[in-house]
C-alpha atoms as a PDB file:
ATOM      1  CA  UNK A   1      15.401   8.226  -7.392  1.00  0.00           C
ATOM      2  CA  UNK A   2      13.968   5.205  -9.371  1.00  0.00           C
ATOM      3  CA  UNK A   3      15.284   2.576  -7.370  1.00  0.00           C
ATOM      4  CA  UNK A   4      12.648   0.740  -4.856  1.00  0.00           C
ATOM      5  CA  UNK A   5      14.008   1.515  -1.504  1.00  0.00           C
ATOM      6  CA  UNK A   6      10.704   1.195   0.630  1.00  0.00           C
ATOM      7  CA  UNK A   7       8.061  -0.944   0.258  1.00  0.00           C
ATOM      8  CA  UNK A   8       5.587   2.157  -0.015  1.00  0.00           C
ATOM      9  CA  UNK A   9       7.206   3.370  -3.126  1.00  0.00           C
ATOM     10  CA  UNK A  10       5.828   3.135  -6.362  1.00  0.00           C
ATOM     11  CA  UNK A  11       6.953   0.919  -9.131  1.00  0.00           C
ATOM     12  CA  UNK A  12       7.823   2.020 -12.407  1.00  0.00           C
ATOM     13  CA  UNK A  13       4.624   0.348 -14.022  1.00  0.00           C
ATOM     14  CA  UNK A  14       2.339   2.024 -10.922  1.00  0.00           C
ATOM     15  CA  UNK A  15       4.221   5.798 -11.597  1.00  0.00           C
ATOM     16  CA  UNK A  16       3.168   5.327 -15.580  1.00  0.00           C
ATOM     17  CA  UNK A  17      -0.293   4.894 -14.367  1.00  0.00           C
ATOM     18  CA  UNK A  18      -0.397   7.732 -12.120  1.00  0.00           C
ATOM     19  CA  UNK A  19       1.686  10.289 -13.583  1.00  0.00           C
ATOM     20  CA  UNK A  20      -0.620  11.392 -16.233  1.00  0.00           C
ATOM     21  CA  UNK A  21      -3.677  12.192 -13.397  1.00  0.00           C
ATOM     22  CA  UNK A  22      -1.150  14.509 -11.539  1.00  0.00           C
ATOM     23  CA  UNK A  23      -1.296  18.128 -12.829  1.00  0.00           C
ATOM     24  CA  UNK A  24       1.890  20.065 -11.782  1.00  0.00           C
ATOM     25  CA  UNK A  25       2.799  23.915 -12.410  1.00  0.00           C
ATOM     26  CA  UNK A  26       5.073  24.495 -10.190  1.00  0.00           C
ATOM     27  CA  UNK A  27       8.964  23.318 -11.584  1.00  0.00           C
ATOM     28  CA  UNK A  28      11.228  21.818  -8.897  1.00  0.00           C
ATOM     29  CA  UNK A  29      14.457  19.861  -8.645  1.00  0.00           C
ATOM     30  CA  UNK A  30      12.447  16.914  -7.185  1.00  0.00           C
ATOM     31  CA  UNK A  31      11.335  13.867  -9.679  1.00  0.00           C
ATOM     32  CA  UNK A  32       7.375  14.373  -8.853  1.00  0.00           C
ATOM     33  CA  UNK A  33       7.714   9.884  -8.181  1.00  0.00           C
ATOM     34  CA  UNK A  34       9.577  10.735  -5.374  1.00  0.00           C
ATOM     35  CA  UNK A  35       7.470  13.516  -3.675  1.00  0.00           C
ATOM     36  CA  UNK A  36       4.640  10.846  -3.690  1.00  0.00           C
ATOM     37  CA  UNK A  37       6.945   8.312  -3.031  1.00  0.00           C
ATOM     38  CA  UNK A  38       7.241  10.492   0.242  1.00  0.00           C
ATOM     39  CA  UNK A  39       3.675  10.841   0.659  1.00  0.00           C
ATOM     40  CA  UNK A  40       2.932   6.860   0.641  1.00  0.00           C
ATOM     41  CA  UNK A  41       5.524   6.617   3.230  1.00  0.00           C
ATOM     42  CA  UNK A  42       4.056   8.704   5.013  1.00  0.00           C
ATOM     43  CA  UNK A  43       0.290   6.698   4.679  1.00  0.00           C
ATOM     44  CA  UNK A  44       2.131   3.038   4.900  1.00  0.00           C
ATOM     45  CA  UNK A  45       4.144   3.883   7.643  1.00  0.00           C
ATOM     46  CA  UNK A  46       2.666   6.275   9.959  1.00  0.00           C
ATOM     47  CA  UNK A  47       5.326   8.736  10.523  1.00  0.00           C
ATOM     48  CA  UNK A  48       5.369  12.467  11.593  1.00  0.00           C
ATOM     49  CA  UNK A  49       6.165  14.764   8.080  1.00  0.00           C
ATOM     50  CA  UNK A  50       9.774  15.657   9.619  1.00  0.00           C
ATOM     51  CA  UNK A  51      10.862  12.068   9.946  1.00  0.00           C
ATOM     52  CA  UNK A  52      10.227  11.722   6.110  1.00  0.00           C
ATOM     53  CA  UNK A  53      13.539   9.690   5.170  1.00  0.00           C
ATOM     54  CA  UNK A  54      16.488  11.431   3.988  1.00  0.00           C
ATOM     55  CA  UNK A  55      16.766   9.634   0.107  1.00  0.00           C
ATOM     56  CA  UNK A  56      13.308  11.225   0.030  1.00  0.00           C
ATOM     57  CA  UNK A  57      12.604  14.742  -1.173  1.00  0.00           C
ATOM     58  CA  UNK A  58      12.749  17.258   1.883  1.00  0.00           C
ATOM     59  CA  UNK A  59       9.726  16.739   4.259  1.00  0.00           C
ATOM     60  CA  UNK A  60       8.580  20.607   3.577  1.00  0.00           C
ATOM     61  CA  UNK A  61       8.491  19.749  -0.084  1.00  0.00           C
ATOM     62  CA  UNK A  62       6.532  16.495   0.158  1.00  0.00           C
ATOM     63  CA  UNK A  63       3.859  18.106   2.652  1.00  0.00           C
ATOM     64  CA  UNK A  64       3.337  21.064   0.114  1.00  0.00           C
ATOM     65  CA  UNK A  65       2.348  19.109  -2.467  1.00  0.00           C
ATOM     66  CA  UNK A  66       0.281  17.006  -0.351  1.00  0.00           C
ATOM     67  CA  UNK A  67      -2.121  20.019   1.280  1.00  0.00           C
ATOM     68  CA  UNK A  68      -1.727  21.378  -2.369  1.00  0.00           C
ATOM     69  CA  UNK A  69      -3.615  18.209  -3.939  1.00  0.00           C
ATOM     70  CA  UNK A  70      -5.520  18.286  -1.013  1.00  0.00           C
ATOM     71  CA  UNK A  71      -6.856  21.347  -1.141  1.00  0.00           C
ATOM     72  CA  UNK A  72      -7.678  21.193  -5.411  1.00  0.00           C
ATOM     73  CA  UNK A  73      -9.323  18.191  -4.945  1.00  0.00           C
ATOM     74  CA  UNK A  74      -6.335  15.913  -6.628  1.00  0.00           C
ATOM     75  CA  UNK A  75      -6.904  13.004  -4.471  1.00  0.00           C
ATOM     76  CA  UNK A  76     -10.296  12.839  -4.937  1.00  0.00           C
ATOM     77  CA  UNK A  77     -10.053  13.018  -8.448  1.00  0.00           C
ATOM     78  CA  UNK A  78      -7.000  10.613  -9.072  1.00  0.00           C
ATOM     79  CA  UNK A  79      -9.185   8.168  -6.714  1.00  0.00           C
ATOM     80  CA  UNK A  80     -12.394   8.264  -8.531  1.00  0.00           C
ATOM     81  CA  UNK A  81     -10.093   7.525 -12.111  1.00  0.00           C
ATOM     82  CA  UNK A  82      -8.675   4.845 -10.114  1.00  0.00           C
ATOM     83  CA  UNK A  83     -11.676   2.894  -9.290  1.00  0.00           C
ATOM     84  CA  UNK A  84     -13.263   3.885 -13.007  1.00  0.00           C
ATOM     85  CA  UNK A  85     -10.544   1.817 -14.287  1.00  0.00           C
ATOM     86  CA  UNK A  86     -10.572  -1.111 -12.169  1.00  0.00           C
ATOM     87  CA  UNK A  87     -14.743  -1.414 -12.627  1.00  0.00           C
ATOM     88  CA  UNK A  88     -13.778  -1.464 -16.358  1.00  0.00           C
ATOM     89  CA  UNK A  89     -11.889  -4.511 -16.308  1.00  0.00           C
ATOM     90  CA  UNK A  90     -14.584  -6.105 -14.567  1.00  0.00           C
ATOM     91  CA  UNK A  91     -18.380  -4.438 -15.065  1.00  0.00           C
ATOM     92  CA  UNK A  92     -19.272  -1.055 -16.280  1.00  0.00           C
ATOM     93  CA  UNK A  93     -17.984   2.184 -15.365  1.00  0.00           C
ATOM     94  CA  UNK A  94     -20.781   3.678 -12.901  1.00  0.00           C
ATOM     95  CA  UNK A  95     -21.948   1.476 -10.148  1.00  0.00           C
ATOM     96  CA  UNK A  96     -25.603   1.497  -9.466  1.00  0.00           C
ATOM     97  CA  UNK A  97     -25.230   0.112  -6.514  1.00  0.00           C
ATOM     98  CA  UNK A  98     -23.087   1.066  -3.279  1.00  0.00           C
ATOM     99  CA  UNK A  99     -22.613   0.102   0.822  1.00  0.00           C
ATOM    100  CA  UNK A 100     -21.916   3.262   3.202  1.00  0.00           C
ATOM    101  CA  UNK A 101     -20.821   2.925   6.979  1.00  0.00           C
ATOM    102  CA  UNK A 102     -18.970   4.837   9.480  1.00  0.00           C
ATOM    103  CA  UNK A 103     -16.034   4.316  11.885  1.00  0.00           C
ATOM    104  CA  UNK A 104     -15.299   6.182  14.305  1.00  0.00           C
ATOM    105  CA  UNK A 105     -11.501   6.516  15.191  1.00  0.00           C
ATOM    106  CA  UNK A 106      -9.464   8.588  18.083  1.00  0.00           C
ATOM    107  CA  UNK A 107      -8.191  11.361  17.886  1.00  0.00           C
ATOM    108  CA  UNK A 108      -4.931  12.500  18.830  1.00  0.00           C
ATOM    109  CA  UNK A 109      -3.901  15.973  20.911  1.00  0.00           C
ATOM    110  CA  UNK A 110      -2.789  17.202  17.309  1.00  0.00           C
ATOM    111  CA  UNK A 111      -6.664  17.126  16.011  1.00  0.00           C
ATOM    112  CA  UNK A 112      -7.963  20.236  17.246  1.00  0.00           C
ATOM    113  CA  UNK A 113     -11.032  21.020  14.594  1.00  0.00           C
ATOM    114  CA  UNK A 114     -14.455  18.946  14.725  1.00  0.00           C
ATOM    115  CA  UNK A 115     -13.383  16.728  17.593  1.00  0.00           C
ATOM    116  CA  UNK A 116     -16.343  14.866  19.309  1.00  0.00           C
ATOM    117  CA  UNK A 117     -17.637  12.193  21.080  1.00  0.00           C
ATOM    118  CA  UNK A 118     -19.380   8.794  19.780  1.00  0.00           C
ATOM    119  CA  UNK A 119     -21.314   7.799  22.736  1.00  0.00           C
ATOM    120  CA  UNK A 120     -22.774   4.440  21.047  1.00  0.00           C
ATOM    121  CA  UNK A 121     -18.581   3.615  20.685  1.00  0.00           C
ATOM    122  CA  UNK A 122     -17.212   4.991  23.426  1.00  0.00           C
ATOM    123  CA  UNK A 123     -14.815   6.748  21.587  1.00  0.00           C
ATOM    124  CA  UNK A 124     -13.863  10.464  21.244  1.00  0.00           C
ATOM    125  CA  UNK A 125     -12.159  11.757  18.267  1.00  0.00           C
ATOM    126  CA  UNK A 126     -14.135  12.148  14.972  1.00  0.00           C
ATOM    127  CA  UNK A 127     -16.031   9.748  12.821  1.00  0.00           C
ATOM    128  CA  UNK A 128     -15.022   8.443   9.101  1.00  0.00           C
ATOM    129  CA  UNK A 129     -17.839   8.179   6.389  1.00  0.00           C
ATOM    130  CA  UNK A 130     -17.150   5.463   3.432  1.00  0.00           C
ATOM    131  CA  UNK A 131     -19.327   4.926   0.192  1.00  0.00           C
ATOM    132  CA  UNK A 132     -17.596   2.082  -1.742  1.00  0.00           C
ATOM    133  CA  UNK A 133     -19.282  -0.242  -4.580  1.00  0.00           C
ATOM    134  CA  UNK A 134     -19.932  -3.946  -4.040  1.00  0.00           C
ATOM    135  CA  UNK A 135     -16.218  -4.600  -5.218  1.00  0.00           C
ATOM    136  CA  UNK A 136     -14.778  -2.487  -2.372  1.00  0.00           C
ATOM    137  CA  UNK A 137     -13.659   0.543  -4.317  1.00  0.00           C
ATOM    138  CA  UNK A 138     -14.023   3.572  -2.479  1.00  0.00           C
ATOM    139  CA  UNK A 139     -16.686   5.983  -4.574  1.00  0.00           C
ATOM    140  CA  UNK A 140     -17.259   8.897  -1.676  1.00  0.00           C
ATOM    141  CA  UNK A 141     -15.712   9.507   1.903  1.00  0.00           C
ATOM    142  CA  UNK A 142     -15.768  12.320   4.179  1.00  0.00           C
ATOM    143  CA  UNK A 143     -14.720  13.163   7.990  1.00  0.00           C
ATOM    144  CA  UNK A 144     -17.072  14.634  10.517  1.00  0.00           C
ATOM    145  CA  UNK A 145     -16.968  14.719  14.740  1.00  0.00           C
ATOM    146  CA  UNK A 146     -17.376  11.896  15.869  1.00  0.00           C
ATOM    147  CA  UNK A 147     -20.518  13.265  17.847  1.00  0.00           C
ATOM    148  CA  UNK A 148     -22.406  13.475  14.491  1.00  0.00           C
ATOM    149  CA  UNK A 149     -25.390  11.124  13.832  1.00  0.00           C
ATOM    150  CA  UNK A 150     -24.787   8.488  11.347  1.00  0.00           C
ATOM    151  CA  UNK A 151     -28.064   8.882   9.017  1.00  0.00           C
ATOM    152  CA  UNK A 152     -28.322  12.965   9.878  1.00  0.00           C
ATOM    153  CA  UNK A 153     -24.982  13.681   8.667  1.00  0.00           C
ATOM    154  CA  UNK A 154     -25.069  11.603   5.400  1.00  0.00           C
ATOM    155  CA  UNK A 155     -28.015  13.612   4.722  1.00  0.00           C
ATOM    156  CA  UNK A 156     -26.506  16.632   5.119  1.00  0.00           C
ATOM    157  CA  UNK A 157     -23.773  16.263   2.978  1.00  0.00           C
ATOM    158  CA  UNK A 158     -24.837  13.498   0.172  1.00  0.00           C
ATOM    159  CA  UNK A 159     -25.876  16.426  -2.046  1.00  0.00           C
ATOM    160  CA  UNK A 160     -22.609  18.336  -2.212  1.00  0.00           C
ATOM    161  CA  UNK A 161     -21.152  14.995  -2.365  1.00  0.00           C
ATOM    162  CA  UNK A 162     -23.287  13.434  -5.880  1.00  0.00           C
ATOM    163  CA  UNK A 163     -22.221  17.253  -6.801  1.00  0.00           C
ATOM    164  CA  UNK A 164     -20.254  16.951  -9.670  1.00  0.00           C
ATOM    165  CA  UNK A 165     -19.122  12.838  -8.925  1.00  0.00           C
ATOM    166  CA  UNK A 166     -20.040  11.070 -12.138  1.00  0.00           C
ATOM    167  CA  UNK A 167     -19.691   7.816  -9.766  1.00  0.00           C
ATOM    168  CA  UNK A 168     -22.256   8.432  -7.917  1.00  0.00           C
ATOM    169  CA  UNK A 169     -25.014   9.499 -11.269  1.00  0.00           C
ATOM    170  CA  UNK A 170     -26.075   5.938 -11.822  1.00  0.00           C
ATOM    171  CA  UNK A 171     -26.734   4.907  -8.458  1.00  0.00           C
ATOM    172  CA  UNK A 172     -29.933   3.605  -7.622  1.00  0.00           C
ATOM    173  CA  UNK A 173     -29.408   1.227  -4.355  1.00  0.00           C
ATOM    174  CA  UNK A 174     -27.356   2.236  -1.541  1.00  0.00           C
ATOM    175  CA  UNK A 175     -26.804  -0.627   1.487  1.00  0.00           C
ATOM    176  CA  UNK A 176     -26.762   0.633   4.914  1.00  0.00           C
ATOM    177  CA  UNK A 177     -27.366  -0.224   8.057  1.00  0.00           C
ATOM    178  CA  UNK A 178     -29.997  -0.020  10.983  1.00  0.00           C
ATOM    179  CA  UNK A 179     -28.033   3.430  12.647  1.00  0.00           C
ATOM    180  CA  UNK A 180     -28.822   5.715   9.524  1.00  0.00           C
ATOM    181  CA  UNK A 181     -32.389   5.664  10.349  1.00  0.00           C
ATOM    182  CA  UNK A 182     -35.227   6.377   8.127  1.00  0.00           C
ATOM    183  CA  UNK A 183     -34.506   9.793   7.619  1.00  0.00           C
ATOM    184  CA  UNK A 184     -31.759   9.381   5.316  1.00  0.00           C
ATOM    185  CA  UNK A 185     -33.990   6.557   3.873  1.00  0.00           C
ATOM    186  CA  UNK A 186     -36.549   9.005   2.546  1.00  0.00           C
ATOM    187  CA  UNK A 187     -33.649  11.652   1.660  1.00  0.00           C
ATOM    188  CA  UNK A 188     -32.494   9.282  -0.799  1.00  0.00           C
ATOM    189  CA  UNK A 189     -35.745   8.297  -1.872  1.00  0.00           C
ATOM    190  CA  UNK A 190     -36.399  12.024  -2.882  1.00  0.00           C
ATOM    191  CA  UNK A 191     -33.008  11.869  -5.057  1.00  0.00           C
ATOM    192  CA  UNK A 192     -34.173   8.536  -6.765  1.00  0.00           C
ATOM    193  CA  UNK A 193     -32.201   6.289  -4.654  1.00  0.00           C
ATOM    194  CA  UNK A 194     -33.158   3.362  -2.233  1.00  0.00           C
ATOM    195  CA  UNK A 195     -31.565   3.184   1.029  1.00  0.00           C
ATOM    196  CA  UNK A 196     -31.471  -0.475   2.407  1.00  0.00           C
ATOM    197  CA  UNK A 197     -30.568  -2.716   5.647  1.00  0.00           C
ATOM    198  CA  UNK A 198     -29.661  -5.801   4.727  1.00  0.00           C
ATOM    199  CA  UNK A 199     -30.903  -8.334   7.163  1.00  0.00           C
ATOM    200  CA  UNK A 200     -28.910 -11.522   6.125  1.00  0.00           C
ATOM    201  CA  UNK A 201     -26.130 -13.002   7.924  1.00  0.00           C
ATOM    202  CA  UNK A 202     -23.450 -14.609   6.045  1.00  0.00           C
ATOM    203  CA  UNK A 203     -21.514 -15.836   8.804  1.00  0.00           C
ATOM    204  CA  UNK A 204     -21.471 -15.523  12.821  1.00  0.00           C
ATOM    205  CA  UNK A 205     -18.058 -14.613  14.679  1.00  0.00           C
ATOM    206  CA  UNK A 206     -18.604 -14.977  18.315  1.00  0.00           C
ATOM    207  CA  UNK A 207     -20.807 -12.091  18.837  1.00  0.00           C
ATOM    208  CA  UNK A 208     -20.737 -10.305  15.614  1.00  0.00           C
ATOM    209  CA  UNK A 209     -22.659 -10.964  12.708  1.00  0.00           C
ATOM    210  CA  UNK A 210     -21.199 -10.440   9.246  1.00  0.00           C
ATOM    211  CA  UNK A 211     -24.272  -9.160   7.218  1.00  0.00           C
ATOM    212  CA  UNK A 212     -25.112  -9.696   3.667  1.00  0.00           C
ATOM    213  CA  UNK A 213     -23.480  -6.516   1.399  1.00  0.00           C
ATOM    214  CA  UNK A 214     -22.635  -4.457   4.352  1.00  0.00           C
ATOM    215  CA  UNK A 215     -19.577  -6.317   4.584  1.00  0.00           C
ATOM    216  CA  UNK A 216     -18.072  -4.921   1.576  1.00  0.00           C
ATOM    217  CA  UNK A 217     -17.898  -1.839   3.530  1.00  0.00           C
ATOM    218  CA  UNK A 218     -16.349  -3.188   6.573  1.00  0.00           C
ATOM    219  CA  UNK A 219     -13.290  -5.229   4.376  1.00  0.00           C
ATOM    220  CA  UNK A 220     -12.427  -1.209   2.978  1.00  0.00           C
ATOM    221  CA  UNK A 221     -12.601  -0.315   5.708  1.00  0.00           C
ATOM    222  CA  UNK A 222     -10.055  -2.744   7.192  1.00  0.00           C
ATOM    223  CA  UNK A 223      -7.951  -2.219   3.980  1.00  0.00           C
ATOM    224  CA  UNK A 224      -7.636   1.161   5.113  1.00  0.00           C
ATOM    225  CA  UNK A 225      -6.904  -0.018   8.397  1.00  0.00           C
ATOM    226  CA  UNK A 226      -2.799  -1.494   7.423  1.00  0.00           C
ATOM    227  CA  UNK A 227      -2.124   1.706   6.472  1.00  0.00           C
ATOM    228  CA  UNK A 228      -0.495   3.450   9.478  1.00  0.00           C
ATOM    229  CA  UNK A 229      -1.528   6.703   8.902  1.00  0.00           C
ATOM    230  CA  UNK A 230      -5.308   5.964   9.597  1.00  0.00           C
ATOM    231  CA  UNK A 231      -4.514   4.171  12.850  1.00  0.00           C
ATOM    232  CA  UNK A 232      -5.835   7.019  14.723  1.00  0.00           C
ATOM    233  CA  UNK A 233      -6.917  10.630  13.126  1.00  0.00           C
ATOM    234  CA  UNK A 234      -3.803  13.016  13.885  1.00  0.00           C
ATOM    235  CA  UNK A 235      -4.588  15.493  11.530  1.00  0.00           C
ATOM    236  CA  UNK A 236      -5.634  18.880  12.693  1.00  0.00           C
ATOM    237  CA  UNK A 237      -8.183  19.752   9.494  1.00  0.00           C
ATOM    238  CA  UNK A 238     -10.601  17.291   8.251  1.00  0.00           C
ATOM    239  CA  UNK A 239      -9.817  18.057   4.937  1.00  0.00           C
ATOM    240  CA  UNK A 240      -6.246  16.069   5.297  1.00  0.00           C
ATOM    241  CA  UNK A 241      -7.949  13.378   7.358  1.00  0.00           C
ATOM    242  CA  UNK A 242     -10.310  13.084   4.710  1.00  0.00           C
ATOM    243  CA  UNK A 243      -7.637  13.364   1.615  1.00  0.00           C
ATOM    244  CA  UNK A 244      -5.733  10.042   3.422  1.00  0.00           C
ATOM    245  CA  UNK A 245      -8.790   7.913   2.853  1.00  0.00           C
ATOM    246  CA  UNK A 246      -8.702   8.873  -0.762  1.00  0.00           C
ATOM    247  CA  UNK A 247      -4.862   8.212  -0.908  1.00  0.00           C
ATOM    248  CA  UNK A 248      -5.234   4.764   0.571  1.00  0.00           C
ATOM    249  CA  UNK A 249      -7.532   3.529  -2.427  1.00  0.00           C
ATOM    250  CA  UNK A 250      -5.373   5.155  -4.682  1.00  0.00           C
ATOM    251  CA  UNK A 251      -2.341   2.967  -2.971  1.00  0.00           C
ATOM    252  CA  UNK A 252      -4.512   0.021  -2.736  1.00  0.00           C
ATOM    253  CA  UNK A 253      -5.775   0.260  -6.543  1.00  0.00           C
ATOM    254  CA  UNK A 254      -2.150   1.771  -7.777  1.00  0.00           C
ATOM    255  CA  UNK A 255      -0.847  -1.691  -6.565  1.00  0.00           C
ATOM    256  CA  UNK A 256      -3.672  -3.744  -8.611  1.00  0.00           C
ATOM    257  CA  UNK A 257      -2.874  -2.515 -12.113  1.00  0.00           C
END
């Protein structure tokens, strides 16, 4: 099972860096590489769990331990050590500094809980949050309807989010735009951090503008994008849409070290 068979698999160097942030108690015949081997397939690739190939552990297998780290908060964790250790190689540790945006995505007939509508986008399925620093590294995410409002809904959960995320202690500056209103301007304000809308264009394609800092946000965004997993939201819970945004930095960053 250590041979490279798909280009989602790990390496040996990227399964030393990740086995040691993976807590297991449960003993099975499976190497635990090649259960998340099966889970990155999965992500890169876009299929259903029962087309998981055969030289991979058995579908049931891989999608137990994926709901399983899903629901202990694994993902989030493993991501948040990820992006420690790549803002150690280049700044410090905490960012104080971050850029937030949404994206709404469709859904699929599998997504049955918190489905919406995004009028402003024309789009019904449910809406993607991001919180990255000004490298790109994801710090935060979470998935709502996509009928939420931008600025209410960040308000509603930044609290539980900064909850126990030593990422987030330091920040004091977090980049938005226009859409989150002033609302969850003065909501951060009470917390000790500024919201701001960057009004500088760094370049002009046809007729989009690519603002100052807020397109950080909008690259992660896209690097989530190639994985085809997140090409539309087919999960049914939230939780698992949510836990594939945390498992595409921890691809993206996995492949870095």
């Amino acid at each position: 099972m250590q041979t490279k068979r798909y280009s989602s698999d790990l390496t040996e160097r990227q399964w030393q860096r990740l086995a040691p942030l993976l807590v297991v108690r449960r003993t099975s015949k499976w190497p635990l590489q090649a259960v998340v081997n099966g889970i990155f397939y999965v992500l890169k690739n876009g299929s259903v769990w029962r087309d998981v190939p055969a030289d991979l552990p058995p579908w049931p297998t891989v999608y137990y331990y994926f709901t399983k780290w899903t629901a202990d908060g694994t993902w989030a964790r493993v991501s948040g050590c990820l992006t420690i250790a790549a803002r150690e190689r280049e700044k410090s540790a905490q960012p104080t500094a971050a850029v937030l945006d949404s994206q709404s995505v469709k859904n699929t007939a599998t997504s049955t809980e918190r489905v919406g509508y995004d009028a402003g986008k024309r789009v019904k399925g449910r809406k993607r949050f991001f919180l990255v620093d000004t490298a790109g590294n994801l710090l935060a995410s979470w998935v709502v309807a996509a009928a939420c409002h931008d600025g209410a809904t960040a308000a509603r959960l930044w609290d539980a989010l900064a909850l126990g995320n030593e990422l987030l202690d330091r920040l004091r500056t977090v980049f938005v735009d226009g859409g989150f209103g002033a609302g969850f301007r003065r909501h951060l304000g009470r917390r000790g951090v500024q919201a701001l809308v960057p009004t500088g264009v760094v370049a002009e394609k046809g007729r989009f503008f690519i603002h100052a800092k807020r397109w950080v946000v909008e690259r992660s965004i896209a690097w989530a994008g190639t994985n085809r997993r997140l090409a539309k939201d087919y999960e049914r819970k939230t939780t698992h849409a949510n836990a594939w945004l945390y498992l595409a930095n921890i691809r993206r960053l996995a492949r870095l070290t």
